[in-house]
N, C-alpha and C. Protein backbone atom coordinates (compact mmCIF):
# COMPACT_ATOMS: atom_id res chain seq x y z
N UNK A 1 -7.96 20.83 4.07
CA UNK A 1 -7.18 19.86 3.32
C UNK A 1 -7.68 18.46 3.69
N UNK A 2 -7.89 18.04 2.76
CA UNK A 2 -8.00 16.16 2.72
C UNK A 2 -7.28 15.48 2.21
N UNK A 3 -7.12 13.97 3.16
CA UNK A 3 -6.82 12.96 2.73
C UNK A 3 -6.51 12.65 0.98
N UNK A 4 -5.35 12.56 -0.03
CA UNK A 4 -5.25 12.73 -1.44
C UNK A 4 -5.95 11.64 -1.56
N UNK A 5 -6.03 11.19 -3.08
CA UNK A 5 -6.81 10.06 -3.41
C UNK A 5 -5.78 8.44 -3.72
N UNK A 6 -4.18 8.96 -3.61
CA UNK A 6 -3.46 8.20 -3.67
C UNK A 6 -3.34 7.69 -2.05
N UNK A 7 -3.58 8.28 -1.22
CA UNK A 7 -3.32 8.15 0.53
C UNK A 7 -4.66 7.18 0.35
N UNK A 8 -5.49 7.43 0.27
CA UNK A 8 -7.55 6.89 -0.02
C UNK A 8 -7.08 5.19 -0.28
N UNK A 9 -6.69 5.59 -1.46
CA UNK A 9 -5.84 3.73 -1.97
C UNK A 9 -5.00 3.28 -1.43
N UNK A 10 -3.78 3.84 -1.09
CA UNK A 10 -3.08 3.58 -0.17
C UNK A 10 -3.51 2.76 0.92
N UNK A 11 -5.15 3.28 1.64
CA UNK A 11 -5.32 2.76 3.43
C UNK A 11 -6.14 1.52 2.73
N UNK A 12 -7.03 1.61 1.44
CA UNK A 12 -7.75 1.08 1.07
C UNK A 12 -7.27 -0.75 0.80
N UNK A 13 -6.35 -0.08 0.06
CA UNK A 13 -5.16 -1.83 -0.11
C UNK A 13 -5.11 -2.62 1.22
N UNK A 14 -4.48 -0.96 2.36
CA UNK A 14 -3.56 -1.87 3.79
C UNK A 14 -4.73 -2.41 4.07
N UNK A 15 -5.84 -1.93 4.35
CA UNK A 15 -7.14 -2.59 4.93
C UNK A 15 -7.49 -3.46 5.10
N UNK A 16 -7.81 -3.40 3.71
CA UNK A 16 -7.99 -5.07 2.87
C UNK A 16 -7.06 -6.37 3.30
N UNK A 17 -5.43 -5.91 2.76
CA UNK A 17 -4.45 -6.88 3.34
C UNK A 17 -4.69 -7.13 4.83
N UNK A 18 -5.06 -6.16 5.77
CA UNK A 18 -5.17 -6.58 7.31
C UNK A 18 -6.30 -7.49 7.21
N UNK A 19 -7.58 -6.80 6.66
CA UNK A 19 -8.65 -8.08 7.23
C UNK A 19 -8.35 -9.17 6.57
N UNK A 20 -8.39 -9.35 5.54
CA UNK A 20 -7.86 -10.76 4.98
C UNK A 20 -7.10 -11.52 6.11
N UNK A 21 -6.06 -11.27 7.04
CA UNK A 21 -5.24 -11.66 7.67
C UNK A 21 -5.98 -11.68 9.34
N UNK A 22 -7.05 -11.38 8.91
CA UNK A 22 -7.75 -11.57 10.25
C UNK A 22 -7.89 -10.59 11.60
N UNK A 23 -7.37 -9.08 11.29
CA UNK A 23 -6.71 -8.12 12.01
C UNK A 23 -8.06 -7.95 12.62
N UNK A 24 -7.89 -7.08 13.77
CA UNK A 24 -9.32 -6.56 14.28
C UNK A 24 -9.04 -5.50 14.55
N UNK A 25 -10.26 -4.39 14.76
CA UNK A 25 -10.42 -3.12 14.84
C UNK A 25 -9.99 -2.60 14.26
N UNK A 26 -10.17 -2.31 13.22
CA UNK A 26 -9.08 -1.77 11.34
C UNK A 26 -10.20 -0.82 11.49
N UNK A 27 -9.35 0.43 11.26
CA UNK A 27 -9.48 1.85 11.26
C UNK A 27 -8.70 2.81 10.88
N UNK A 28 -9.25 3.84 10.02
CA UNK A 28 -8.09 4.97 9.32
C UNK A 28 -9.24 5.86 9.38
N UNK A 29 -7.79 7.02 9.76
CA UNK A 29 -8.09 8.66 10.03
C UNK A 29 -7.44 9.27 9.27
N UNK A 30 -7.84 10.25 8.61
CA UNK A 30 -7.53 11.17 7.83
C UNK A 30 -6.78 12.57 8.70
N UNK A 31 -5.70 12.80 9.15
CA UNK A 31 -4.94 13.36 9.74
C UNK A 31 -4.05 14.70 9.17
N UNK A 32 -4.33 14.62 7.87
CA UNK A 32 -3.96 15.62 6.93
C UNK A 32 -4.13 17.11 7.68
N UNK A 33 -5.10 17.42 7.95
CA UNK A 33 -5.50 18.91 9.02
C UNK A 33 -4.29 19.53 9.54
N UNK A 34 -4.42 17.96 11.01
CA UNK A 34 -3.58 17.88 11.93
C UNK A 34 -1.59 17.85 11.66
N UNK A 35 -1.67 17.15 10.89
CA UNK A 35 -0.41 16.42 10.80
C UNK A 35 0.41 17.05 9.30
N UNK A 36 1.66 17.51 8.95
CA UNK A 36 1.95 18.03 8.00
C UNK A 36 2.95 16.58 7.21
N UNK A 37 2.86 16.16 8.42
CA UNK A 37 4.23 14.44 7.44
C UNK A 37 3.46 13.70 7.15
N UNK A 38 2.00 13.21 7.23
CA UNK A 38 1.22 12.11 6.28
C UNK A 38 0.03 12.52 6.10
N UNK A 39 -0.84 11.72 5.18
CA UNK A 39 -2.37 12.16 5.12
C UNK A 39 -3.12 11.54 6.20
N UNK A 40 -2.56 10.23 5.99
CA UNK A 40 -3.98 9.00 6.93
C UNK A 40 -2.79 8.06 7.58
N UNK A 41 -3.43 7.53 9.11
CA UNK A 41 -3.72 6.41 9.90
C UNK A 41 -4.32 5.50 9.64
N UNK A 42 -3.84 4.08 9.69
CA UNK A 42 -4.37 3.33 9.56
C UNK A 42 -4.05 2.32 11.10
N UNK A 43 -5.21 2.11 11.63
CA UNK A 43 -4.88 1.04 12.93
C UNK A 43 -5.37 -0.06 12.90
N UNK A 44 -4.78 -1.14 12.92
CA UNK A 44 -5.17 -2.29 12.98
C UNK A 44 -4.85 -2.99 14.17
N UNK A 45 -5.07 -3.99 14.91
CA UNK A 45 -4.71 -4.96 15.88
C UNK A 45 -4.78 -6.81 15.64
N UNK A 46 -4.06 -7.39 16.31
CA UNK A 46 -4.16 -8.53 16.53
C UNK A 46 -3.90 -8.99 17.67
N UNK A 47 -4.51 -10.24 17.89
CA UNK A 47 -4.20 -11.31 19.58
C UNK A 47 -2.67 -11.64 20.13
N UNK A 48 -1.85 -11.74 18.82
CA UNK A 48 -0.59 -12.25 19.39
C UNK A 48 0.21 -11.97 18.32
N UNK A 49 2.20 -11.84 18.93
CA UNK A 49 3.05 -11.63 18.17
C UNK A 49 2.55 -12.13 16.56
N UNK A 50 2.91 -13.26 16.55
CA UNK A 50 3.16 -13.69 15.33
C UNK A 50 1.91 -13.20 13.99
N UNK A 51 0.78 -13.07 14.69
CA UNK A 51 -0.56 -12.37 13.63
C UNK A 51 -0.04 -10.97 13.22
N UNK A 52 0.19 -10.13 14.07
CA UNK A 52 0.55 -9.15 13.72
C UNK A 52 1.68 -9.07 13.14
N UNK A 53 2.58 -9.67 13.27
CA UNK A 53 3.88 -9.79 12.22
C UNK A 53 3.22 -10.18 11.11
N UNK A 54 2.83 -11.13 10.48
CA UNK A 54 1.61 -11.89 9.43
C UNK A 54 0.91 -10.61 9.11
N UNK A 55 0.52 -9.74 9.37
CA UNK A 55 -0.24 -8.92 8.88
C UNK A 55 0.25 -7.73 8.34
N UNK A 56 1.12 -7.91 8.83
CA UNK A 56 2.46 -6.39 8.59
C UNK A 56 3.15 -6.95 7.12
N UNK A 57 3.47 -7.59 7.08
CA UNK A 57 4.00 -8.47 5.91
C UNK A 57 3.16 -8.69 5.25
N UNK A 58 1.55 -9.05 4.99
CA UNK A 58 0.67 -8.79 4.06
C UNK A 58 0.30 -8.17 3.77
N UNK A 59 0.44 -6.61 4.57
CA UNK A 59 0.01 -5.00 3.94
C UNK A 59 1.61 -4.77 2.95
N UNK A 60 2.17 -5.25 3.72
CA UNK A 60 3.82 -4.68 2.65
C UNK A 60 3.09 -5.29 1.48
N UNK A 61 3.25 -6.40 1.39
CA UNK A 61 3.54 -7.45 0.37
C UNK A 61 2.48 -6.87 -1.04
N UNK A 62 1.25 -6.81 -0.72
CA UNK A 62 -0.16 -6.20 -0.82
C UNK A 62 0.26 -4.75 -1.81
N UNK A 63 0.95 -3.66 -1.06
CA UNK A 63 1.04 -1.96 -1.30
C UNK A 63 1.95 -2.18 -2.16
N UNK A 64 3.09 -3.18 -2.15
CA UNK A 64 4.00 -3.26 -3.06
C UNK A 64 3.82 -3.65 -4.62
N UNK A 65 2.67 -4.93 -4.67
CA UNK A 65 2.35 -5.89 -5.62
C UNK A 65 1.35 -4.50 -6.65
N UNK A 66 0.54 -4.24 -5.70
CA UNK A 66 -0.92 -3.69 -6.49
C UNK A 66 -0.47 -2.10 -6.71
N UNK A 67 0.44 -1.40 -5.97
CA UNK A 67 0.42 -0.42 -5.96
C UNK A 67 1.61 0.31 -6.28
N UNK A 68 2.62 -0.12 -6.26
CA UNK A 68 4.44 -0.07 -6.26
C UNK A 68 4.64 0.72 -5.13
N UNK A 69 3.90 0.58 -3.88
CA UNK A 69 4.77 1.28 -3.07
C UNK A 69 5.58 0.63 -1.90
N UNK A 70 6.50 0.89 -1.48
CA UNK A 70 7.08 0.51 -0.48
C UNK A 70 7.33 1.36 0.58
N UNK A 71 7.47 1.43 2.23
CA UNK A 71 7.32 1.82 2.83
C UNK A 71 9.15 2.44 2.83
N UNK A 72 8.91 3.90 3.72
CA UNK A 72 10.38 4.22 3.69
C UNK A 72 10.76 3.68 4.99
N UNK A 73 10.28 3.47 6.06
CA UNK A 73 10.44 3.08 6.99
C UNK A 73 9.65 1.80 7.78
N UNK A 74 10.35 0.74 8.41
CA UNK A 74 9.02 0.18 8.82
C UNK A 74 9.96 -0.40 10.63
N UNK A 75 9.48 0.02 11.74
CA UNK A 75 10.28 0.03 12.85
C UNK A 75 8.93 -1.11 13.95
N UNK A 76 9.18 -1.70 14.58
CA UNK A 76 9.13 -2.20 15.81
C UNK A 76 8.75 -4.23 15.68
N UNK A 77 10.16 -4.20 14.18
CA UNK A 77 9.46 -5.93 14.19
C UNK A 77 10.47 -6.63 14.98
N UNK A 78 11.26 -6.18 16.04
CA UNK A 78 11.69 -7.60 17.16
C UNK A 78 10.96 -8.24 17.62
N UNK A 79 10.08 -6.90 18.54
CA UNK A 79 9.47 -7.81 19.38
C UNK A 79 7.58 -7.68 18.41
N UNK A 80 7.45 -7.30 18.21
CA UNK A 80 6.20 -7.47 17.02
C UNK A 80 4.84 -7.14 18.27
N UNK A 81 4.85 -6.07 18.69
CA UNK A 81 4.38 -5.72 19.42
C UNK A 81 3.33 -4.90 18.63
N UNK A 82 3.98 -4.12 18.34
CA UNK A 82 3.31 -2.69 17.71
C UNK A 82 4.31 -2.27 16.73
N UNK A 83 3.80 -2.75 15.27
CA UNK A 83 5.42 -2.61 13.87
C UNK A 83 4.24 -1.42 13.12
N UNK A 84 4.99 -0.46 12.82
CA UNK A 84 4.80 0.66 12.52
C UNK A 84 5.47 0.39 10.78
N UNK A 85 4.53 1.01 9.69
CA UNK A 85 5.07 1.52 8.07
C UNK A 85 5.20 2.36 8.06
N UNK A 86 5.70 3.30 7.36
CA UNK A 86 5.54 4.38 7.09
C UNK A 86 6.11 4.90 5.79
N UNK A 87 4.76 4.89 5.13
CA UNK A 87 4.92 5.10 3.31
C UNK A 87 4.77 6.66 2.91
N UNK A 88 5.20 7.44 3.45
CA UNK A 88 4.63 8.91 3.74
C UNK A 88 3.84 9.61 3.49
N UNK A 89 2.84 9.15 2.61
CA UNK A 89 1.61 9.41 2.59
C UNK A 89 0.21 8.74 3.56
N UNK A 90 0.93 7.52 3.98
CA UNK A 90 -0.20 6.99 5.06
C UNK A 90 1.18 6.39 6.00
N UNK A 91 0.63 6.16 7.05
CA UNK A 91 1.10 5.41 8.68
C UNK A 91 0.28 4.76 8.69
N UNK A 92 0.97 3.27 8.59
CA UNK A 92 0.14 1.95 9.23
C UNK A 92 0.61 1.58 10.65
N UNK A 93 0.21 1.05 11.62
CA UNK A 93 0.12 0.88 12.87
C UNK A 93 -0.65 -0.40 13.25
N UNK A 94 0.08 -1.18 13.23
CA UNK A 94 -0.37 -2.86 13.43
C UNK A 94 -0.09 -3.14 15.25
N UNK A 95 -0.68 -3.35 15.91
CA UNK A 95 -0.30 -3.74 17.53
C UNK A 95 -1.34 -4.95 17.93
N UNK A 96 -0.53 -5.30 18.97
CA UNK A 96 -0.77 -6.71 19.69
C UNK A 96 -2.02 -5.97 20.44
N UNK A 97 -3.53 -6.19 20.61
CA UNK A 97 -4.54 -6.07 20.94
C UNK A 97 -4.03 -5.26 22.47
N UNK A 98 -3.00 -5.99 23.32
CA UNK A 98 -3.24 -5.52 24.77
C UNK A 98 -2.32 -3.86 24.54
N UNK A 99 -1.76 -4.12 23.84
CA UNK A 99 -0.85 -2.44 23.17
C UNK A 99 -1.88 -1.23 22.81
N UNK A 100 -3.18 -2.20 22.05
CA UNK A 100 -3.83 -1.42 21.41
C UNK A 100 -4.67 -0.49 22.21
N UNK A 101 -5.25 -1.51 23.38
CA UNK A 101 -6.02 -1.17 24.47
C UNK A 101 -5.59 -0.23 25.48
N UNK A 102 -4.14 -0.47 25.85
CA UNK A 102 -2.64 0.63 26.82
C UNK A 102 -3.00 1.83 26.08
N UNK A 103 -2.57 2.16 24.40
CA UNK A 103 -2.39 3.08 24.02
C UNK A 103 -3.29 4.00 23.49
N UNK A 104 -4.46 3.55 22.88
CA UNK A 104 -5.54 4.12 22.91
C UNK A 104 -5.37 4.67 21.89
N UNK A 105 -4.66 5.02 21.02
CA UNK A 105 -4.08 6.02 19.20
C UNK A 105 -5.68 6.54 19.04
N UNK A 106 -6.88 5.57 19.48
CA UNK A 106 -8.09 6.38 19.14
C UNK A 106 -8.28 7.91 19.70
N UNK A 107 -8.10 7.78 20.64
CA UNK A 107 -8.48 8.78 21.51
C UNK A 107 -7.46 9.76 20.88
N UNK A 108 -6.24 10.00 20.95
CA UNK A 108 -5.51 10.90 20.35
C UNK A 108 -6.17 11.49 18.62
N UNK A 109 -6.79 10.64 18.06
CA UNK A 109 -7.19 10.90 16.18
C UNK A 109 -8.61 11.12 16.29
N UNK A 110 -9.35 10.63 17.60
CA UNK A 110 -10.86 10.92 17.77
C UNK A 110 -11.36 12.07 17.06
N UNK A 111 -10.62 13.42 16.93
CA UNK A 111 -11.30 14.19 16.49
C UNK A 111 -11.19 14.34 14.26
N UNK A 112 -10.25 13.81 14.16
CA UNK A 112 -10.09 13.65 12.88
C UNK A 112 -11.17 12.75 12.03
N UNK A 113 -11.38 12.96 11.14
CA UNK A 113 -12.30 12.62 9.98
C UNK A 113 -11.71 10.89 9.92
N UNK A 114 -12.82 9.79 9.67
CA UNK A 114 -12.50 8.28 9.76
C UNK A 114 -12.29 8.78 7.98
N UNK A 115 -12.19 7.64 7.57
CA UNK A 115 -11.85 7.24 5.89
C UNK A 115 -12.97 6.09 5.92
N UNK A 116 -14.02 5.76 5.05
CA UNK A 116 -14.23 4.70 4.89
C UNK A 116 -13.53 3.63 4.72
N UNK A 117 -13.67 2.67 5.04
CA UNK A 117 -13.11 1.60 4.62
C UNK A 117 -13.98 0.50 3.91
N UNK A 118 -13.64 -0.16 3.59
CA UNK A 118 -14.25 -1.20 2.47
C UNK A 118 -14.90 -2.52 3.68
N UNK A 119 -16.50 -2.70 3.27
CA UNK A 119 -17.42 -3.59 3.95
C UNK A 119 -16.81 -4.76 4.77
N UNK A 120 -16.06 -5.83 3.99
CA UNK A 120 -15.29 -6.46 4.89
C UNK A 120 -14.05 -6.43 6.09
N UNK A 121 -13.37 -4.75 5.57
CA UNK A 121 -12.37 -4.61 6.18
C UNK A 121 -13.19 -4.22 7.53
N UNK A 122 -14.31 -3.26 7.62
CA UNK A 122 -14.99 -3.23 8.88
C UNK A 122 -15.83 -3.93 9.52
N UNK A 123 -16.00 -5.33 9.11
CA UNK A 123 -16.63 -6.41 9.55
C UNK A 123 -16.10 -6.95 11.10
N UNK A 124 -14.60 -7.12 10.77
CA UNK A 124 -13.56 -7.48 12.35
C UNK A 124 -13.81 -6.18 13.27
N UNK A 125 -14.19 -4.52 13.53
CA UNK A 125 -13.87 -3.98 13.89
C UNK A 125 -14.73 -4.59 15.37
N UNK A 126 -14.00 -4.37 16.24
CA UNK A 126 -14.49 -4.68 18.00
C UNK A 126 -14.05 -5.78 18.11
N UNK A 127 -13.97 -6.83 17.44
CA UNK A 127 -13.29 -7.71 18.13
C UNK A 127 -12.36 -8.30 18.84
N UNK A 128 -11.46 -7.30 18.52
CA UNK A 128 -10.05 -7.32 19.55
C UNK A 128 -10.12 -6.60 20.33
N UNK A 129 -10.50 -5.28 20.42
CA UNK A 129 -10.88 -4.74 21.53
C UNK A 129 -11.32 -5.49 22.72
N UNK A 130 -12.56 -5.94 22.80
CA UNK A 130 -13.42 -6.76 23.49
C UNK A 130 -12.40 -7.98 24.02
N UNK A 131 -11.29 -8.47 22.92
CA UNK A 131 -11.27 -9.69 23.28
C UNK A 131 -9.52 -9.31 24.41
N UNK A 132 -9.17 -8.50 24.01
CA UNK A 132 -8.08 -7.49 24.85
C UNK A 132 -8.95 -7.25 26.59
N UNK A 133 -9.90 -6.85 26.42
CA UNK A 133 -9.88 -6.00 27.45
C UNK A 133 -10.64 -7.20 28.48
N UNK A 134 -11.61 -8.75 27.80
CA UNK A 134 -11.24 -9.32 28.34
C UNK A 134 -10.25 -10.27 29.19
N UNK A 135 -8.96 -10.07 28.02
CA UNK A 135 -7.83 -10.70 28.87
C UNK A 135 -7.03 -9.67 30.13
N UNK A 136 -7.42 -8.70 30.05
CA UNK A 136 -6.97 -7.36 30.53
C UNK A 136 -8.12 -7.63 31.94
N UNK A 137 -9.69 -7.67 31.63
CA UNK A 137 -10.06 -8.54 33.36
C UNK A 137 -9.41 -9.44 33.64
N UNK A 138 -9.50 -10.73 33.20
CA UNK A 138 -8.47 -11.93 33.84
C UNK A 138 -7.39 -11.63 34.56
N UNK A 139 -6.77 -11.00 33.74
CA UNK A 139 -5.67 -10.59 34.51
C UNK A 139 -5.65 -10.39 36.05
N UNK A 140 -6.26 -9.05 36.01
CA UNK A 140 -6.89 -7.76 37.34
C UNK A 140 -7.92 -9.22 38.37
N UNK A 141 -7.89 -10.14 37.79
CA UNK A 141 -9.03 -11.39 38.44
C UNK A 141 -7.67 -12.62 39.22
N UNK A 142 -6.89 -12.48 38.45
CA UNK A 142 -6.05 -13.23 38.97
C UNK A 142 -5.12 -12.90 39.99
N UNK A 143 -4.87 -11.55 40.25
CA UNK A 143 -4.20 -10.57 41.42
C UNK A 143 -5.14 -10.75 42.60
């Protein structure tokens, strides 16, 4: 089983809306195999609260306008850490770079099939990583 072609558009839109918004490491897995409640993952990151709130709100805004969908759920915007959609055909997963780096969601989907994504949306990918795991030395430098 694969990823449908409505899930395909679905990550394809959020993508787009993330890089536009400057997200880094934008990535979707096709989870369909694995998973019986969605097709695809989509992970994105940013440097700080407020981007990733900004970005979560431009994939809504984005899936809603071009596509009519709205998410049935969308959970973790207090603290805007890591705000989760969930349109039930795809899971978006927006987190604050040092969340992204803690939690690793790669390593858990590593074995699942990527989705292409569209040229610019994979242009940002590594950059938050890198720029996480340098604040993540500093840190360990300042102890």
């Amino acid at each position: 089983m694969t990823a449908t072609d409505r899930s395909t558009e679905l990550i394809t839109v959020a993508a787009q809306a993330a890089a536009d918004k400057l997200a880094h490491d934008i990535i979707a897995y096709d989870v369909s195999d694995v998973l019986s409640i969605t097709d695809a993952f989509l992970l994105a990151s940013a440097p700080n609260d407020r981007q990733v709130k900004s970005i979560v709100d431009e994939i809504e805004e984005r899936l809603n306008k071009q596509l009519g969908a709205k998410p049935v759920r969308r959970e973790g915007d207090r603290d805007a850490r890591w705000i989760l959609l969930d349109y039930v055909d795809i899971v978006v997963h927006v987190q604050h770079s040092e969340e992204r780096v803690f939690y690793a969601l790669e390593r858990l989907w590593k074995d699942c099939p990527e989705i292409e994504l569209p040229e610019d949306a994979k242009a940002t990918r590594g950059k938050g990583e890198a720029h996480a795991q340098q604040q993540a030395d500093e840190a360990g430098e300042a102890m």
